[in-house]
C-alpha atoms as a PDB file:
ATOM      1  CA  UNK A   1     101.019  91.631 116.780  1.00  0.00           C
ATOM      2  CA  UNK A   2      98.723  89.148 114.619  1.00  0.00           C
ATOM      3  CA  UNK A   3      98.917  89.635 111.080  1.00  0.00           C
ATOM      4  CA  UNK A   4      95.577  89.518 109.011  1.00  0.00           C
ATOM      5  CA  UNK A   5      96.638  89.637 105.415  1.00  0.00           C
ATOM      6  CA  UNK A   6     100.065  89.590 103.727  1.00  0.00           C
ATOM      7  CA  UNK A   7     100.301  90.708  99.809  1.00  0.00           C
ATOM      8  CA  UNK A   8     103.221  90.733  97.380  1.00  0.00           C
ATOM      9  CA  UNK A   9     104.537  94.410  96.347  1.00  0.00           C
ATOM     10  CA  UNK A  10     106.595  95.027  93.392  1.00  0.00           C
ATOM     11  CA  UNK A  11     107.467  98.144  91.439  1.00  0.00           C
ATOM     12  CA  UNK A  12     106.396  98.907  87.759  1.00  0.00           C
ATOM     13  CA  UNK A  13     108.082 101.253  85.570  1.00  0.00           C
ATOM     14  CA  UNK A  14     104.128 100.708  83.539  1.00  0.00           C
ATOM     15  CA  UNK A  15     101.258  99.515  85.567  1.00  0.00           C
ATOM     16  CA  UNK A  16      99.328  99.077  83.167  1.00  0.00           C
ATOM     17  CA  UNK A  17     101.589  97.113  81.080  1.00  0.00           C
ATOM     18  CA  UNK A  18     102.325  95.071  83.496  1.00  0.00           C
ATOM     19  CA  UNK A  19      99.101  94.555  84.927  1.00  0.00           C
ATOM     20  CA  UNK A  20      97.880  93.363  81.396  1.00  0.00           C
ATOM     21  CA  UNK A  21     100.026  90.193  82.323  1.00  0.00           C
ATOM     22  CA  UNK A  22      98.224  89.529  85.389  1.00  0.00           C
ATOM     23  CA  UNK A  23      94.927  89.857  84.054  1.00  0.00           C
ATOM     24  CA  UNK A  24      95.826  87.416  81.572  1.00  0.00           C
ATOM     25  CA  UNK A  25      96.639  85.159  84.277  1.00  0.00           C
ATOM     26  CA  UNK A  26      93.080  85.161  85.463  1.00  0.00           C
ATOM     27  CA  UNK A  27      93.569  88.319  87.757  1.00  0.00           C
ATOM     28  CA  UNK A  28      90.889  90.785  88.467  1.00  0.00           C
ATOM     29  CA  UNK A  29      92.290  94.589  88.270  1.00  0.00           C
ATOM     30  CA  UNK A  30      91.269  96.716  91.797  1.00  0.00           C
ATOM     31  CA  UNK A  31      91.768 100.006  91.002  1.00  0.00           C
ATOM     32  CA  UNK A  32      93.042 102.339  93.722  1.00  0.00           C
ATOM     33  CA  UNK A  33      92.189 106.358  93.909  1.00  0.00           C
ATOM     34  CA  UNK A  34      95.817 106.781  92.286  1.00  0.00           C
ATOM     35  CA  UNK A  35      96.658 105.379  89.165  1.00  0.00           C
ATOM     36  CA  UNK A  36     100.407 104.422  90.206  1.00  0.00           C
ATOM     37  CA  UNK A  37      99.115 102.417  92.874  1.00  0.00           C
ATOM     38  CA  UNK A  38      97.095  98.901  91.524  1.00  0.00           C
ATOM     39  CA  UNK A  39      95.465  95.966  93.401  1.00  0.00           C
ATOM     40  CA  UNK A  40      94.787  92.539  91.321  1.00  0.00           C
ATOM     41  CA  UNK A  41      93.463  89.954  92.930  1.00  0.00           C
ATOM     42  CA  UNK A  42      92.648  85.796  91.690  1.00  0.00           C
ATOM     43  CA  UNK A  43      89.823  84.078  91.912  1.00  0.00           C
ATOM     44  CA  UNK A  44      91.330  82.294  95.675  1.00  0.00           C
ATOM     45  CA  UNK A  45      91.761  86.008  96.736  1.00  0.00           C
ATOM     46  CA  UNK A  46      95.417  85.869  96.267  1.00  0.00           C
ATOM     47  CA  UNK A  47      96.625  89.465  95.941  1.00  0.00           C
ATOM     48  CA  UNK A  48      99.310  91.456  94.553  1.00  0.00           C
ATOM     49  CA  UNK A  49     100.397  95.197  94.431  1.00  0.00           C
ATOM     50  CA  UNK A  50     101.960  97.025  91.748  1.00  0.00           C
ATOM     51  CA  UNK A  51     103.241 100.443  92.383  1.00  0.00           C
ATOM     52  CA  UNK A  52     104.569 102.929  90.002  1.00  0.00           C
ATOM     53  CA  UNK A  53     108.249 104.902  91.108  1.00  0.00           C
ATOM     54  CA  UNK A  54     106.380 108.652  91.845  1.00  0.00           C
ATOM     55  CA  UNK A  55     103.207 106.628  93.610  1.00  0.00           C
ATOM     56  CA  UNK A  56     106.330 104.717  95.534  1.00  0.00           C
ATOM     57  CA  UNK A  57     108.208 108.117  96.387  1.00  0.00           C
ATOM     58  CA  UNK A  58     104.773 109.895  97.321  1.00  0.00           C
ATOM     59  CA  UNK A  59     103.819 107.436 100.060  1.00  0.00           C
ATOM     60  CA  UNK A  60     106.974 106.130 101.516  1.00  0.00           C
ATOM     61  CA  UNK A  61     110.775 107.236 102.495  1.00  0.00           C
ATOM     62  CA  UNK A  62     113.687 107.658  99.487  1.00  0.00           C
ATOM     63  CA  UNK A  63     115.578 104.372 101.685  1.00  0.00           C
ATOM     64  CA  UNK A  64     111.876 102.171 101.442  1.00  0.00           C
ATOM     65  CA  UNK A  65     111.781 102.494  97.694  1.00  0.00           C
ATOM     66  CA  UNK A  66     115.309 101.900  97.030  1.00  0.00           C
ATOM     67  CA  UNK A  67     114.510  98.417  98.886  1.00  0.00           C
ATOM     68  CA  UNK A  68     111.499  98.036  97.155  1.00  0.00           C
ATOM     69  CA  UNK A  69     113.000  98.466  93.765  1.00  0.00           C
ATOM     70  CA  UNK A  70     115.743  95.984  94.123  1.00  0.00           C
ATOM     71  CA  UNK A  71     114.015  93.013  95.957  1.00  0.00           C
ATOM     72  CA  UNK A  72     110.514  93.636  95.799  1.00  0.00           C
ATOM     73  CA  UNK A  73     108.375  93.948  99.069  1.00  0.00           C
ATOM     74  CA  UNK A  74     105.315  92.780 101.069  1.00  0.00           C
ATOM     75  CA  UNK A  75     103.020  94.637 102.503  1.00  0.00           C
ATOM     76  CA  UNK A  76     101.307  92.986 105.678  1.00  0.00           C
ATOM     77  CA  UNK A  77      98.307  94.144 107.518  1.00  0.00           C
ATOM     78  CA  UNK A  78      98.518  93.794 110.965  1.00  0.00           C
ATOM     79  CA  UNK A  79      96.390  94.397 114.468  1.00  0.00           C
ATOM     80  CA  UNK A  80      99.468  96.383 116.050  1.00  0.00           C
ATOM     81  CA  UNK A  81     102.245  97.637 114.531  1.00  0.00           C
ATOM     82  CA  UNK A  82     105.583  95.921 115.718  1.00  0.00           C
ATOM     83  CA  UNK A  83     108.662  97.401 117.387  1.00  0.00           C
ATOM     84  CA  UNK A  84     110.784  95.908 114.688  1.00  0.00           C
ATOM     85  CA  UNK A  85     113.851  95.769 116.555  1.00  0.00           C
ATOM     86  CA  UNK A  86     115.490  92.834 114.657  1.00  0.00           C
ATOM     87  CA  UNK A  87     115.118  95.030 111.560  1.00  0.00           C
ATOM     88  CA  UNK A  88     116.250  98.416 110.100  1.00  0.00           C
ATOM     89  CA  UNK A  89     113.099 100.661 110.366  1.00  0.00           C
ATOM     90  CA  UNK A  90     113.204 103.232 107.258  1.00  0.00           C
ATOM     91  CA  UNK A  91     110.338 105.249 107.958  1.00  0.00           C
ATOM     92  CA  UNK A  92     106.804 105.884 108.928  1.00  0.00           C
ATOM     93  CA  UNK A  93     103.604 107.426 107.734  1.00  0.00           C
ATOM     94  CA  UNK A  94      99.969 108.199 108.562  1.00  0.00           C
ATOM     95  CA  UNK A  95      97.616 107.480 105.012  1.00  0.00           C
ATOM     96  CA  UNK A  96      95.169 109.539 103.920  1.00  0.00           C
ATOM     97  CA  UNK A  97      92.999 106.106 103.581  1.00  0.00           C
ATOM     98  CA  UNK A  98      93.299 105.746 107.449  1.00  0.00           C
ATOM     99  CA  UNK A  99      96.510 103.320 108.047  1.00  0.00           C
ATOM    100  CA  UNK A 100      99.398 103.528 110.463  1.00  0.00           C
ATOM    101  CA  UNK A 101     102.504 102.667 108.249  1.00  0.00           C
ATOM    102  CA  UNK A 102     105.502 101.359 109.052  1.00  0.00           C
ATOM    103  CA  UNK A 103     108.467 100.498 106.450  1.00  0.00           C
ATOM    104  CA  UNK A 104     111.210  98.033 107.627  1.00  0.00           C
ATOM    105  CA  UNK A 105     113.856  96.663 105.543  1.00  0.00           C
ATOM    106  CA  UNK A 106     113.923  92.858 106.842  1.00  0.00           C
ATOM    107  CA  UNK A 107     115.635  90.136 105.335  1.00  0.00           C
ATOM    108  CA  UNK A 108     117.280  92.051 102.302  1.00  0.00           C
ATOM    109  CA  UNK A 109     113.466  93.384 100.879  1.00  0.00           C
ATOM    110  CA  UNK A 110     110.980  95.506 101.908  1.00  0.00           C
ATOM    111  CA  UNK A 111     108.070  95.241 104.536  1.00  0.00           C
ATOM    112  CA  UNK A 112     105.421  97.294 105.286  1.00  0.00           C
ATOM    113  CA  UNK A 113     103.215  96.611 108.244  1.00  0.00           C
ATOM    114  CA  UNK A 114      99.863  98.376 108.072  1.00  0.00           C
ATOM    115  CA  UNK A 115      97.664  99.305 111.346  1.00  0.00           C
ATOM    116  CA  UNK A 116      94.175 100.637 110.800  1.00  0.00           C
ATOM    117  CA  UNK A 117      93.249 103.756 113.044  1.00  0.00           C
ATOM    118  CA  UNK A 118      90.239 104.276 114.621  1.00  0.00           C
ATOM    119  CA  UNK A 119      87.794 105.944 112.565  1.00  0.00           C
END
């Protein structure tokens, strides 16, 4: 496994809201196809994720958001996905936007390694 990309997730009770913070830090807004689910990226192309709770629950297992909620989470694209045996795996999940998911609860907080599938 060789990770490409690694971005901070953290769970909003208001997206917006708090995205208004990180636009005011100089943050650019990337707007997903679901409105609980923001990108914002800086000018260096650092990154950061904001989720809403029912985006959360919609795209991951009831035992990945619980992790996410209290310690926040990254979410790591990757060539392969890993067997994850030093962690506790919480679930899986095929996107609609064409990524093999993978939620493991490492380290006290959430990760979730991301595989793109062939097209």
């Amino acid at each position: 496994m060789t990770a490409k990309r690694v971005t901070p997730m953290l769970l909003s009770a208001d997206v917006d809201a708090s995205a208004a913070l990180y636009v005011g830090l100089g943050f650019t807004r990337r707007e997903t196809e679901d409105a609980g689910c923001l990108g914002l990226v800086s000018a260096d192309g650092t990154g950061l994720m904001l989720l809403d709770r029912d985006y959360a629950r919609r795209s991951m297992s009831s035992d990945a958001v619980d992790v996410l909620a209290e310690a926040g989470g990254l979410y790591v694209w990757v060539d392969e996905l890993p067997t994850c045996e030093e962690a506790e795996t919480l679930g899986e999940a095929r996107t609609e936007y064409g990524t093999h998911e993978r939620f493991v609860k490492q380290d006290g907080r959430l990760v979730v390694y991301a595989q793109k599938l062939a097209a």
